[in-house]
N, C-alpha and C. Protein backbone atom coordinates (compact mmCIF):
# COMPACT_ATOMS: atom_id res chain seq x y z
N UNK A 1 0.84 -1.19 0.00
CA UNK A 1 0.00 0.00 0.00
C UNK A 1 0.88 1.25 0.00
N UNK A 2 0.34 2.38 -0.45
CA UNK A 2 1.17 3.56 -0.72
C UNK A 2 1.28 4.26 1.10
N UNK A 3 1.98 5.20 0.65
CA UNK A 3 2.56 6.03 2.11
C UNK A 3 1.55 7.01 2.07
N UNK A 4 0.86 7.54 1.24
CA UNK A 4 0.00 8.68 1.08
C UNK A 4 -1.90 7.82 0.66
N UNK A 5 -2.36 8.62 1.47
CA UNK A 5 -4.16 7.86 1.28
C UNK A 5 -4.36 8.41 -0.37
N UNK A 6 -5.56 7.70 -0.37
CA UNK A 6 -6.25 7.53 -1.83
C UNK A 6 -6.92 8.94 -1.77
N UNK A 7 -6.55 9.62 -2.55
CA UNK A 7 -7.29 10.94 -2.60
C UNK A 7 -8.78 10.74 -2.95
N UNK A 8 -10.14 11.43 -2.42
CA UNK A 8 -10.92 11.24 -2.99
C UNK A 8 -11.31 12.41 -3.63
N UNK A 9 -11.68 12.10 -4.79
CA UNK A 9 -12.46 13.45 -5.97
C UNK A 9 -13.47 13.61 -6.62
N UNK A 10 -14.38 14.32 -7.02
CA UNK A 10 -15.24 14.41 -7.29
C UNK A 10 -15.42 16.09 -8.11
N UNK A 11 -16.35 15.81 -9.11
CA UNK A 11 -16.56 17.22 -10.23
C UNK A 11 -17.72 17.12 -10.74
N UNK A 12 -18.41 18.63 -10.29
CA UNK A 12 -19.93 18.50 -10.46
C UNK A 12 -19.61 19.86 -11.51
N UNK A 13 -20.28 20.14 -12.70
CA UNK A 13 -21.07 21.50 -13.58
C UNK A 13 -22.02 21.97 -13.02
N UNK A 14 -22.08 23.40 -12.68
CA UNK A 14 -22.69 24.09 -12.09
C UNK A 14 -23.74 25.40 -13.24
N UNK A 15 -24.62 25.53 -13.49
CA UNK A 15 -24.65 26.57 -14.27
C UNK A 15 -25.32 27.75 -14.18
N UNK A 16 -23.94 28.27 -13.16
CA UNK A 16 -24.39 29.73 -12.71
C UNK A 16 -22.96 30.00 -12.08
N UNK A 17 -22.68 31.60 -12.51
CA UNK A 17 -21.52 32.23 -12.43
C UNK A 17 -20.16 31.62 -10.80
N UNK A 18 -19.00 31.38 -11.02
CA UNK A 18 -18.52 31.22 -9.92
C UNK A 18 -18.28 31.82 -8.28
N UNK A 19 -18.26 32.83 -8.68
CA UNK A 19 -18.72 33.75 -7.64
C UNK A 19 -19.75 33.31 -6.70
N UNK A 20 -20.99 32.54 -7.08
CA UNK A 20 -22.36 32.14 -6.58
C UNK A 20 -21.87 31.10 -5.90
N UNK A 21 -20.87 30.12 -6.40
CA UNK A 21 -20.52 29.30 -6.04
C UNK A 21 -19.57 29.54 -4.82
N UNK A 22 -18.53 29.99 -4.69
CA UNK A 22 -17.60 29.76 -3.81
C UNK A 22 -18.69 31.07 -2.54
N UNK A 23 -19.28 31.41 -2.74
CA UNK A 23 -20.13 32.20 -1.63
C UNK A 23 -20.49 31.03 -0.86
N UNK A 24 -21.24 30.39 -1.60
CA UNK A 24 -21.72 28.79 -1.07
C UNK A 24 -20.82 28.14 -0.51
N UNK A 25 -19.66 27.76 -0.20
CA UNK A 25 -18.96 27.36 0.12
C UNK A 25 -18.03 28.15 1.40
N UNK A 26 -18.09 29.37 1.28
CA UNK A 26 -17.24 30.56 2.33
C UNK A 26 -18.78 31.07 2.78
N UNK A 27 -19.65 31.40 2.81
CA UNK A 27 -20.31 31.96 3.66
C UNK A 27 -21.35 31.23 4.54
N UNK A 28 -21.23 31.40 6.03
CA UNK A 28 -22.48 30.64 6.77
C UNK A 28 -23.57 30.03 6.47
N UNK A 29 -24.85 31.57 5.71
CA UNK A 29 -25.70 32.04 5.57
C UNK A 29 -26.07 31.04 4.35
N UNK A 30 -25.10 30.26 3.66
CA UNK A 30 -25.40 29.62 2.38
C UNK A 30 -25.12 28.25 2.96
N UNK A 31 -23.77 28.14 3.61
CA UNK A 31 -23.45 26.79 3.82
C UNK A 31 -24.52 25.48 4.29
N UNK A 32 -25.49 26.58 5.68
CA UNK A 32 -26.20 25.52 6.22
C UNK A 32 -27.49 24.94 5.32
N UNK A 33 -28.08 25.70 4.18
CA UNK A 33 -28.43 24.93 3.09
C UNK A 33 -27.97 24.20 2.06
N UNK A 34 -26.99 23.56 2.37
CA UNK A 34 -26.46 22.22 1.15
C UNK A 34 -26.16 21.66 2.14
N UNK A 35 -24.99 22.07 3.33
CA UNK A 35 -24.09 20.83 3.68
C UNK A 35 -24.42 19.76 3.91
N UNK A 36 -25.44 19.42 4.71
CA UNK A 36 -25.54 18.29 5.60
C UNK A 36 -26.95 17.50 4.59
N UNK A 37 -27.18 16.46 5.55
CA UNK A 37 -28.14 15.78 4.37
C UNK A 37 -29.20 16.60 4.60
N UNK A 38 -30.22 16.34 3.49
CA UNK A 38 -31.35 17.12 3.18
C UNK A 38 -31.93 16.57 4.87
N UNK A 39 -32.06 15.52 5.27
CA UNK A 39 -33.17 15.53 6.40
C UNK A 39 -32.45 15.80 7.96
N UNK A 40 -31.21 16.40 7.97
CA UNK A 40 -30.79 17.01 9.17
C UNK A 40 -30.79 18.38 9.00
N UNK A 41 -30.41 18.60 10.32
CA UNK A 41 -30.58 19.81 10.66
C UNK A 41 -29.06 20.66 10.49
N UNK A 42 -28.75 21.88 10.63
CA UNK A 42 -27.47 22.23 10.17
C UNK A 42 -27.61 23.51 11.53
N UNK A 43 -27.02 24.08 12.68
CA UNK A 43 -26.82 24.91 13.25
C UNK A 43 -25.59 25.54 13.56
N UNK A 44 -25.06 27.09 13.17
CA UNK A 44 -23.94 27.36 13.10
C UNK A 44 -23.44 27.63 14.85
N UNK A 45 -22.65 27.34 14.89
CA UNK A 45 -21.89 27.49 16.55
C UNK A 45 -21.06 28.58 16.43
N UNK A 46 -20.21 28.39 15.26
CA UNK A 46 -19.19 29.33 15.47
C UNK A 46 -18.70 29.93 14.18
N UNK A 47 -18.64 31.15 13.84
CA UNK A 47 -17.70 31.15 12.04
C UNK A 47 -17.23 32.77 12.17
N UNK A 48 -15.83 32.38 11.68
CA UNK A 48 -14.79 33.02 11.25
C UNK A 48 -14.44 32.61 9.74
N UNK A 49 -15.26 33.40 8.56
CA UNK A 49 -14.73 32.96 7.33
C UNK A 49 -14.35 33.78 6.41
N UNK A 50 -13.89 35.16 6.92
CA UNK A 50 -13.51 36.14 6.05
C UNK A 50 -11.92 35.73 6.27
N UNK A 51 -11.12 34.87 6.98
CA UNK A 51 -9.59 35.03 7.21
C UNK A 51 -8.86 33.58 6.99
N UNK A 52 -7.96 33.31 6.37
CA UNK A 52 -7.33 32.44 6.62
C UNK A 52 -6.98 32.17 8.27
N UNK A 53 -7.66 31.04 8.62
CA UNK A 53 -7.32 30.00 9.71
C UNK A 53 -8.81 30.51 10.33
N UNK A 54 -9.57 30.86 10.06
CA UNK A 54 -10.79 31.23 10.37
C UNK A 54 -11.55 29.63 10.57
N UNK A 55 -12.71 29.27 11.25
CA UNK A 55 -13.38 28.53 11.40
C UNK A 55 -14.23 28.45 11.24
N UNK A 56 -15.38 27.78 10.65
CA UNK A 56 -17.15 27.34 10.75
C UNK A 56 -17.05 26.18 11.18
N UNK A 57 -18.01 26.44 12.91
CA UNK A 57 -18.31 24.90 13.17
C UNK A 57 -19.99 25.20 13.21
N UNK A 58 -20.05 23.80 13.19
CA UNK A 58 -21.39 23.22 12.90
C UNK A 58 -22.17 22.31 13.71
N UNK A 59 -23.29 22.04 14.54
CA UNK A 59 -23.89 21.18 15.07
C UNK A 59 -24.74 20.53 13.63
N UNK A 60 -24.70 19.33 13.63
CA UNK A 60 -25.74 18.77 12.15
C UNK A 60 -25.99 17.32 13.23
N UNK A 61 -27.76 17.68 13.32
CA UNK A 61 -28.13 16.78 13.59
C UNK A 61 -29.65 15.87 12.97
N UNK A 62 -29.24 14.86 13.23
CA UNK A 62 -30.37 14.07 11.84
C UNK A 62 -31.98 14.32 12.77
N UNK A 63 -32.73 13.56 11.87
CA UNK A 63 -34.48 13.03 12.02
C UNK A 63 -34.75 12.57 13.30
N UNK A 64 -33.79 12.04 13.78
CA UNK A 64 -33.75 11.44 15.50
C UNK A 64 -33.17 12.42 16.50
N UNK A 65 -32.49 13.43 15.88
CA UNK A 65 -32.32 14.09 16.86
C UNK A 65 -30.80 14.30 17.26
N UNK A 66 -29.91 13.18 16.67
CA UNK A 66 -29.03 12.75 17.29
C UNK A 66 -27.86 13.63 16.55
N UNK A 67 -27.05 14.41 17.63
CA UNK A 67 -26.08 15.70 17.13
C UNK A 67 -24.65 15.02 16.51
N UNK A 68 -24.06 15.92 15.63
CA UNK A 68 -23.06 15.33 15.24
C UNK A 68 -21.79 16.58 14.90
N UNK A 69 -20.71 17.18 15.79
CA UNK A 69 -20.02 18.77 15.42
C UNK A 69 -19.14 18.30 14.10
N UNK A 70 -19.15 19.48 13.78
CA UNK A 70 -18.12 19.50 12.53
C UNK A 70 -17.05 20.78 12.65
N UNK A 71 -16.02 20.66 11.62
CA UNK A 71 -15.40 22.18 11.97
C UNK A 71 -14.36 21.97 10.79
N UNK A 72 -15.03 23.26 9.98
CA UNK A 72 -14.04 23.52 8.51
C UNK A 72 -13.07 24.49 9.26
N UNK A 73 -11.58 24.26 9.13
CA UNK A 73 -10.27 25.34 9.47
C UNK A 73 -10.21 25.66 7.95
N UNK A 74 -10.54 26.97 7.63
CA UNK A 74 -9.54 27.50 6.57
C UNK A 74 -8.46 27.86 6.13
N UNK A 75 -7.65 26.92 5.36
CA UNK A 75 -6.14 27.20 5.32
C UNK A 75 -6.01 28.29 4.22
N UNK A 76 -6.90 28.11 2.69
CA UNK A 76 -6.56 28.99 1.71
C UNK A 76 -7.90 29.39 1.49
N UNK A 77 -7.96 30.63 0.87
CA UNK A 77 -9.30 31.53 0.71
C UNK A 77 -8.61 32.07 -0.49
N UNK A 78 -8.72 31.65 -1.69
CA UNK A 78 -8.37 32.59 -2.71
C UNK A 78 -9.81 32.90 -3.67
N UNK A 79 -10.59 33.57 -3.17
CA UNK A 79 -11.99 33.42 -4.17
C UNK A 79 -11.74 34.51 -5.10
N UNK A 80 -12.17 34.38 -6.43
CA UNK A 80 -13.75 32.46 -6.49
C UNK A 80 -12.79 31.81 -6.77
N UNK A 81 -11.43 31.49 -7.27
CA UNK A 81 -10.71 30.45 -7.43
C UNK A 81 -10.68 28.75 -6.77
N UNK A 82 -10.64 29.45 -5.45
CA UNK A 82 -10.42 28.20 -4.95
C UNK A 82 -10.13 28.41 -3.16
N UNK A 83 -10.55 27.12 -2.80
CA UNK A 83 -10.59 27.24 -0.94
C UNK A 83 -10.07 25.79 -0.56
N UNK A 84 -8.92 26.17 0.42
CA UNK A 84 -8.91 24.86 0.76
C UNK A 84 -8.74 24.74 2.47
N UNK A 85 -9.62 23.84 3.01
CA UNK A 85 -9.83 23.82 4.47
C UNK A 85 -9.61 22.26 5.00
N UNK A 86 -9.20 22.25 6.56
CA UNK A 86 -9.14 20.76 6.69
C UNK A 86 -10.78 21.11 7.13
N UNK A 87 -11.43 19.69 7.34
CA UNK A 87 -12.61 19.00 7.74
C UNK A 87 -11.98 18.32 8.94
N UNK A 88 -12.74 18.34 9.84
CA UNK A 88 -12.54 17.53 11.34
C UNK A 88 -14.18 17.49 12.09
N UNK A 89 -14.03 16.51 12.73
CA UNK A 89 -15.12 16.36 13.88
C UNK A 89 -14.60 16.67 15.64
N UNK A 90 -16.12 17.47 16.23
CA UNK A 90 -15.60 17.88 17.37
C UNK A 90 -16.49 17.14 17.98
N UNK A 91 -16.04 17.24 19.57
CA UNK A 91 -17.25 16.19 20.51
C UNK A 91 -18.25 17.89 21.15
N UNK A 92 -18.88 17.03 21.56
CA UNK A 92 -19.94 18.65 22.20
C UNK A 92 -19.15 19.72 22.98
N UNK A 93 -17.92 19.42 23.45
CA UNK A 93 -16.90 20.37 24.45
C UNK A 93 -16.15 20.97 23.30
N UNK A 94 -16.04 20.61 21.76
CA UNK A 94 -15.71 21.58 21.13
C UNK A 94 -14.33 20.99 20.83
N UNK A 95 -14.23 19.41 21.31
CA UNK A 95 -12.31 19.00 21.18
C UNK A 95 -12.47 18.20 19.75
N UNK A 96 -11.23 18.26 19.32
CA UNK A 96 -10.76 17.08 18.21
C UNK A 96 -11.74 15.88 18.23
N UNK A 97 -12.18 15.05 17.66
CA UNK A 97 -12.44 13.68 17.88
C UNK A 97 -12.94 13.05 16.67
N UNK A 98 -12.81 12.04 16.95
CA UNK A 98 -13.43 10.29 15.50
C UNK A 98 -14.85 11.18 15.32
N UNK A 99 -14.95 11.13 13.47
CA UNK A 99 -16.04 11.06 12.77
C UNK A 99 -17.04 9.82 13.54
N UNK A 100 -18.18 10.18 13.30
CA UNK A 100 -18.99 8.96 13.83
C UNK A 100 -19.46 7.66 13.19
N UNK A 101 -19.14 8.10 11.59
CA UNK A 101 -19.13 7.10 10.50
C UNK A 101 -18.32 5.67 10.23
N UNK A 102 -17.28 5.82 10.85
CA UNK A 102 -16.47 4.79 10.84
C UNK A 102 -15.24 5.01 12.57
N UNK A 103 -15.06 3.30 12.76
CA UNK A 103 -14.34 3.20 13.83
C UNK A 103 -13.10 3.96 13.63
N UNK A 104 -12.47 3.85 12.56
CA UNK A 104 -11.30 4.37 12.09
C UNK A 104 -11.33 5.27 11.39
N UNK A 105 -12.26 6.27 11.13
CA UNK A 105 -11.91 7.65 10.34
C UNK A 105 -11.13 8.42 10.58
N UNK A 106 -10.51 8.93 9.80
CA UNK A 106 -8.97 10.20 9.83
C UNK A 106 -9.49 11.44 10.69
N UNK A 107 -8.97 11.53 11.41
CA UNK A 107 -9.39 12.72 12.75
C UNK A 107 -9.20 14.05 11.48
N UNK A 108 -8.48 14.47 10.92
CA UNK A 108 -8.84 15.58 9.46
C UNK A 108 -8.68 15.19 7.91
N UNK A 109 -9.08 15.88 7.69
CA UNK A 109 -8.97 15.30 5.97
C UNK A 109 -9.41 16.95 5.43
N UNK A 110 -7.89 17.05 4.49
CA UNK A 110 -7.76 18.14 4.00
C UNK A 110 -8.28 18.32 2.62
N UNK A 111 -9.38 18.92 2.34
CA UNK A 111 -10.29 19.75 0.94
C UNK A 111 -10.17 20.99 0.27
N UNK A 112 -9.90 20.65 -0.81
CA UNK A 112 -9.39 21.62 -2.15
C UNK A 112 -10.40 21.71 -2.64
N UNK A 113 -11.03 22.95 -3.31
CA UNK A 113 -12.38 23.11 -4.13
C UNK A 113 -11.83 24.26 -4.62
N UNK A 114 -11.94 23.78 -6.48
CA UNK A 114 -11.23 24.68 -7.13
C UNK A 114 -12.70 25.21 -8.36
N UNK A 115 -12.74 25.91 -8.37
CA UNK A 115 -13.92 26.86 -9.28
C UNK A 115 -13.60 27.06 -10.59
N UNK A 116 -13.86 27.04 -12.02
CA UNK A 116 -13.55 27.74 -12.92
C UNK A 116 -14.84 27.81 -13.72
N UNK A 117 -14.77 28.36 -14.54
CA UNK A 117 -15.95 29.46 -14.85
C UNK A 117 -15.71 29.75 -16.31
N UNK A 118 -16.67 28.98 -18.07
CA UNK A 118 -16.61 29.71 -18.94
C UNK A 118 -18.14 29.85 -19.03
N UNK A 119 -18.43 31.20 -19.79
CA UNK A 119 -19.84 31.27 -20.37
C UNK A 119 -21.02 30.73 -19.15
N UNK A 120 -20.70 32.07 -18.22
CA UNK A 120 -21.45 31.73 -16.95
C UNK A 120 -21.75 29.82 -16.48
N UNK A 121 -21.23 29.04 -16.52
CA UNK A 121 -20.88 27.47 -16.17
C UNK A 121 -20.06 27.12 -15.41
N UNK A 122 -20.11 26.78 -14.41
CA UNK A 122 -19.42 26.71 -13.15
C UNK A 122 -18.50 24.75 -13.17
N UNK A 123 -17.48 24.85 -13.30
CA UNK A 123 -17.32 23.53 -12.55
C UNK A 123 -16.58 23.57 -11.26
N UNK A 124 -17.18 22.42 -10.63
CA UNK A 124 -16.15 22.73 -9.23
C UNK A 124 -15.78 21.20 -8.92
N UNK A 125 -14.37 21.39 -8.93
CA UNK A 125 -13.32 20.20 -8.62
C UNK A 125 -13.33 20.35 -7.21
N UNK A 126 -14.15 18.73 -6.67
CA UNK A 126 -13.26 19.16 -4.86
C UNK A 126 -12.08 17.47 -4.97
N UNK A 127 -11.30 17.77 -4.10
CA UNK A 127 -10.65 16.91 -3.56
C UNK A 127 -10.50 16.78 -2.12
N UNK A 128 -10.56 15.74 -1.79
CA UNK A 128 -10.07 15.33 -0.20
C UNK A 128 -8.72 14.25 0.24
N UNK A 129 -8.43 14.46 1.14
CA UNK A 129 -7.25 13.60 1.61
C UNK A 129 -7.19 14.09 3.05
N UNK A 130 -6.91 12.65 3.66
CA UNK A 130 -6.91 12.75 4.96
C UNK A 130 -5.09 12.82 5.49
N UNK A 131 -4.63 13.78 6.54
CA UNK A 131 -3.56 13.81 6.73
C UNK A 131 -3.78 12.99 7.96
N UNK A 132 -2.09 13.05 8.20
CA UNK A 132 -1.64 13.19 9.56
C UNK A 132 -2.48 11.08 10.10
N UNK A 133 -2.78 10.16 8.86
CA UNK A 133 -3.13 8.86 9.16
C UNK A 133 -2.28 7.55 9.81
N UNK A 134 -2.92 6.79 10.44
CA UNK A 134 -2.52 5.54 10.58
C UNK A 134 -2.44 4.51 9.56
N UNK A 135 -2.41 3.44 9.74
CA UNK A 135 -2.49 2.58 8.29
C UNK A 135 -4.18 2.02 8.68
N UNK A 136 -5.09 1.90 10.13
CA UNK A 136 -6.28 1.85 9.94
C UNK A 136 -6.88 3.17 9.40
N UNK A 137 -6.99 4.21 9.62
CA UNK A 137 -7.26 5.49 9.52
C UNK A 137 -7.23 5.44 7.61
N UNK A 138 -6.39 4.92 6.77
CA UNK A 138 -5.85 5.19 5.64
C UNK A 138 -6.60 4.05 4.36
N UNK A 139 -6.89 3.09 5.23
CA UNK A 139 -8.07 1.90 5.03
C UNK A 139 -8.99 2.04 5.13
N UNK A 140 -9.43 2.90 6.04
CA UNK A 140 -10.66 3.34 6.74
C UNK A 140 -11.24 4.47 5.18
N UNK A 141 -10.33 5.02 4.95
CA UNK A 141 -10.59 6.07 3.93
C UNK A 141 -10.88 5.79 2.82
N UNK A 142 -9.91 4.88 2.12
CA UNK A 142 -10.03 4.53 0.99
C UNK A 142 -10.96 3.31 0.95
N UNK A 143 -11.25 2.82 1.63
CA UNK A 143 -12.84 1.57 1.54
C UNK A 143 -14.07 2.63 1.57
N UNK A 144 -14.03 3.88 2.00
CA UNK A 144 -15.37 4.99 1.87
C UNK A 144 -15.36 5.46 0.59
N UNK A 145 -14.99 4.79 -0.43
CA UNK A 145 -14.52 5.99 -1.34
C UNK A 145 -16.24 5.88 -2.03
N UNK A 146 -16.86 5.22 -2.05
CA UNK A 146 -18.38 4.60 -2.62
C UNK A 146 -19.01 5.61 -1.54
N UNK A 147 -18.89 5.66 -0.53
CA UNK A 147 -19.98 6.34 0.13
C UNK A 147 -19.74 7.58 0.32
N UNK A 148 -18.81 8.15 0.20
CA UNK A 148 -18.29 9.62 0.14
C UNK A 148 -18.78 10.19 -1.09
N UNK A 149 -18.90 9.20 -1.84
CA UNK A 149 -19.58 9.88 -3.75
C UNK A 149 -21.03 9.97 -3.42
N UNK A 150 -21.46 9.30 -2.26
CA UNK A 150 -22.95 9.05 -2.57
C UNK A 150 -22.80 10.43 -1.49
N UNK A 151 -22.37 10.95 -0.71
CA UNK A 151 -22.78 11.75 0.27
C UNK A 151 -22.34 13.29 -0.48
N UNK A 152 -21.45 13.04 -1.34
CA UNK A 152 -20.64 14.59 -2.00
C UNK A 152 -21.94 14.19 -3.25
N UNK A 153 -22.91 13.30 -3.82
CA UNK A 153 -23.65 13.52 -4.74
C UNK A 153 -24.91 13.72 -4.54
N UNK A 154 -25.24 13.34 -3.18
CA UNK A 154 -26.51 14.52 -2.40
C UNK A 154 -25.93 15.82 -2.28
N UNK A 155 -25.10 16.12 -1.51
CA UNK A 155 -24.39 17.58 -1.56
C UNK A 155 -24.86 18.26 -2.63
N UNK A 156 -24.12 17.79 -3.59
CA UNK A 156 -23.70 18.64 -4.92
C UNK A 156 -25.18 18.86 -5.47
N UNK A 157 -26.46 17.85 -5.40
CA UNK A 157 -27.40 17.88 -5.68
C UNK A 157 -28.48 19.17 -4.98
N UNK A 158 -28.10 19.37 -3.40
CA UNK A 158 -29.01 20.10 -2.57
C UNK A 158 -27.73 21.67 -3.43
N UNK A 159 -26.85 21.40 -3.37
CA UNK A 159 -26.05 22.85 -3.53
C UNK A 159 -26.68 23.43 -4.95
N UNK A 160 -26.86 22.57 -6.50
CA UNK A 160 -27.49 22.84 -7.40
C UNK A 160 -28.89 23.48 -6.90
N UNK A 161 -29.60 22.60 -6.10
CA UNK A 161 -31.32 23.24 -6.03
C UNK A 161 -30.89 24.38 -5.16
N UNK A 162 -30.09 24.73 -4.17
CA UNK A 162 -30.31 26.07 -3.83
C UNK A 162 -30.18 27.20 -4.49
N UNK A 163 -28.72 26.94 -5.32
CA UNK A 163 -27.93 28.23 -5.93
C UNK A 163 -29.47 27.78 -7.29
N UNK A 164 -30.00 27.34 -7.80
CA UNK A 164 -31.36 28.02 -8.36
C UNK A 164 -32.37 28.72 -7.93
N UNK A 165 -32.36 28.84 -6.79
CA UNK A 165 -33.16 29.03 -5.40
C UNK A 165 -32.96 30.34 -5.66
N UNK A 166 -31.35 30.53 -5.51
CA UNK A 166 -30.52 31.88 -5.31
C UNK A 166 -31.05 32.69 -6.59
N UNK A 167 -30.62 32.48 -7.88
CA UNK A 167 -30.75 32.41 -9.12
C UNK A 167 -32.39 32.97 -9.27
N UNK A 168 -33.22 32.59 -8.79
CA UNK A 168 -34.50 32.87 -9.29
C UNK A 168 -34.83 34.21 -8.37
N UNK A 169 -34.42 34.20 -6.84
CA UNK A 169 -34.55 35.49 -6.36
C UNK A 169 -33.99 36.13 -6.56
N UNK A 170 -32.79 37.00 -7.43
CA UNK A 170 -32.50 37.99 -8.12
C UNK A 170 -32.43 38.59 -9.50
């Protein structure tokens, strides 16, 4: 097996200017309508997203009720170009901790989302990779790679119906 995890990637067409897009992605006010699945809930705790090393955390909790923190660190903010932040899970005190999805998930996993833009058409390249792994942690990753498409292809799906959402009110 390699020394470095299986990157995972994914590229959705968007068709509406980039700008619309990476708003969706850097601002609160947009985020908590796509991120999480359509039938949870999304509540902002905390956001710092005008600065590099800035934070959005997140309470997302499902149909049962049952809470789950999140917390994007922003490392790069170059908009609309491109953003790249680690992803991590927090426990309710706000510390580091295991995704709840798997025994062995990568405590961060670092995301690139790169924008480009002809003839108002948006594509957006994301990538993920988990740093800083074990060799379970790195297994753990690359056996999700099926369910990470199915969860980045609801995403990408709720992010399309909003930014039309967006699109029709102005």
């Amino acid at each position: 097996m390699s020394d470095h995890p299986k990157k995972f990637t994914m590229t959705r067409t968007f068709h509406a200017p980039r700008d619309i897009l990476y708003e969706a992605w850097t601002e609160s006010e947009h985020l908590h309508h796509w991120w999480a699945p359509r039938e949870d809930a999304v509540e902002v705790k905390e956001q710092d997203l005008t600065r590099k090393g800035g934070d959005y955390q997140y309470k997302e909790s499902d149909n049962q009720g049952r809470p789950v923190w999140g917390k994007f660190n922003y490392r790069e903010l170059e908009g609309p170009e491109k953003l790249t932040y680690v992803h991590s899970y927090l426990n309710e005190k706000g510390k580091l901790t295991r995704g709840p999805y798997h025994d062995y998930w990568p405590m961060e996993v670092v995301n690139t989302v790169t924008f480009s833009e002809e003839d108002g058409v948006t594509t957006v390249h994301f990538k993920g990779e988990p740093i800083y792994v074990t060799e379970e942690e790195r297994e753990a990753f690359e056996q999700s790679q099926d369910q990470l498409k199915q969860g980045f292809n609801g995403a990408f799906d709720q992010l399309e119906e909003y930014i039309e959402s967006i699109k029709r009110r102005k």
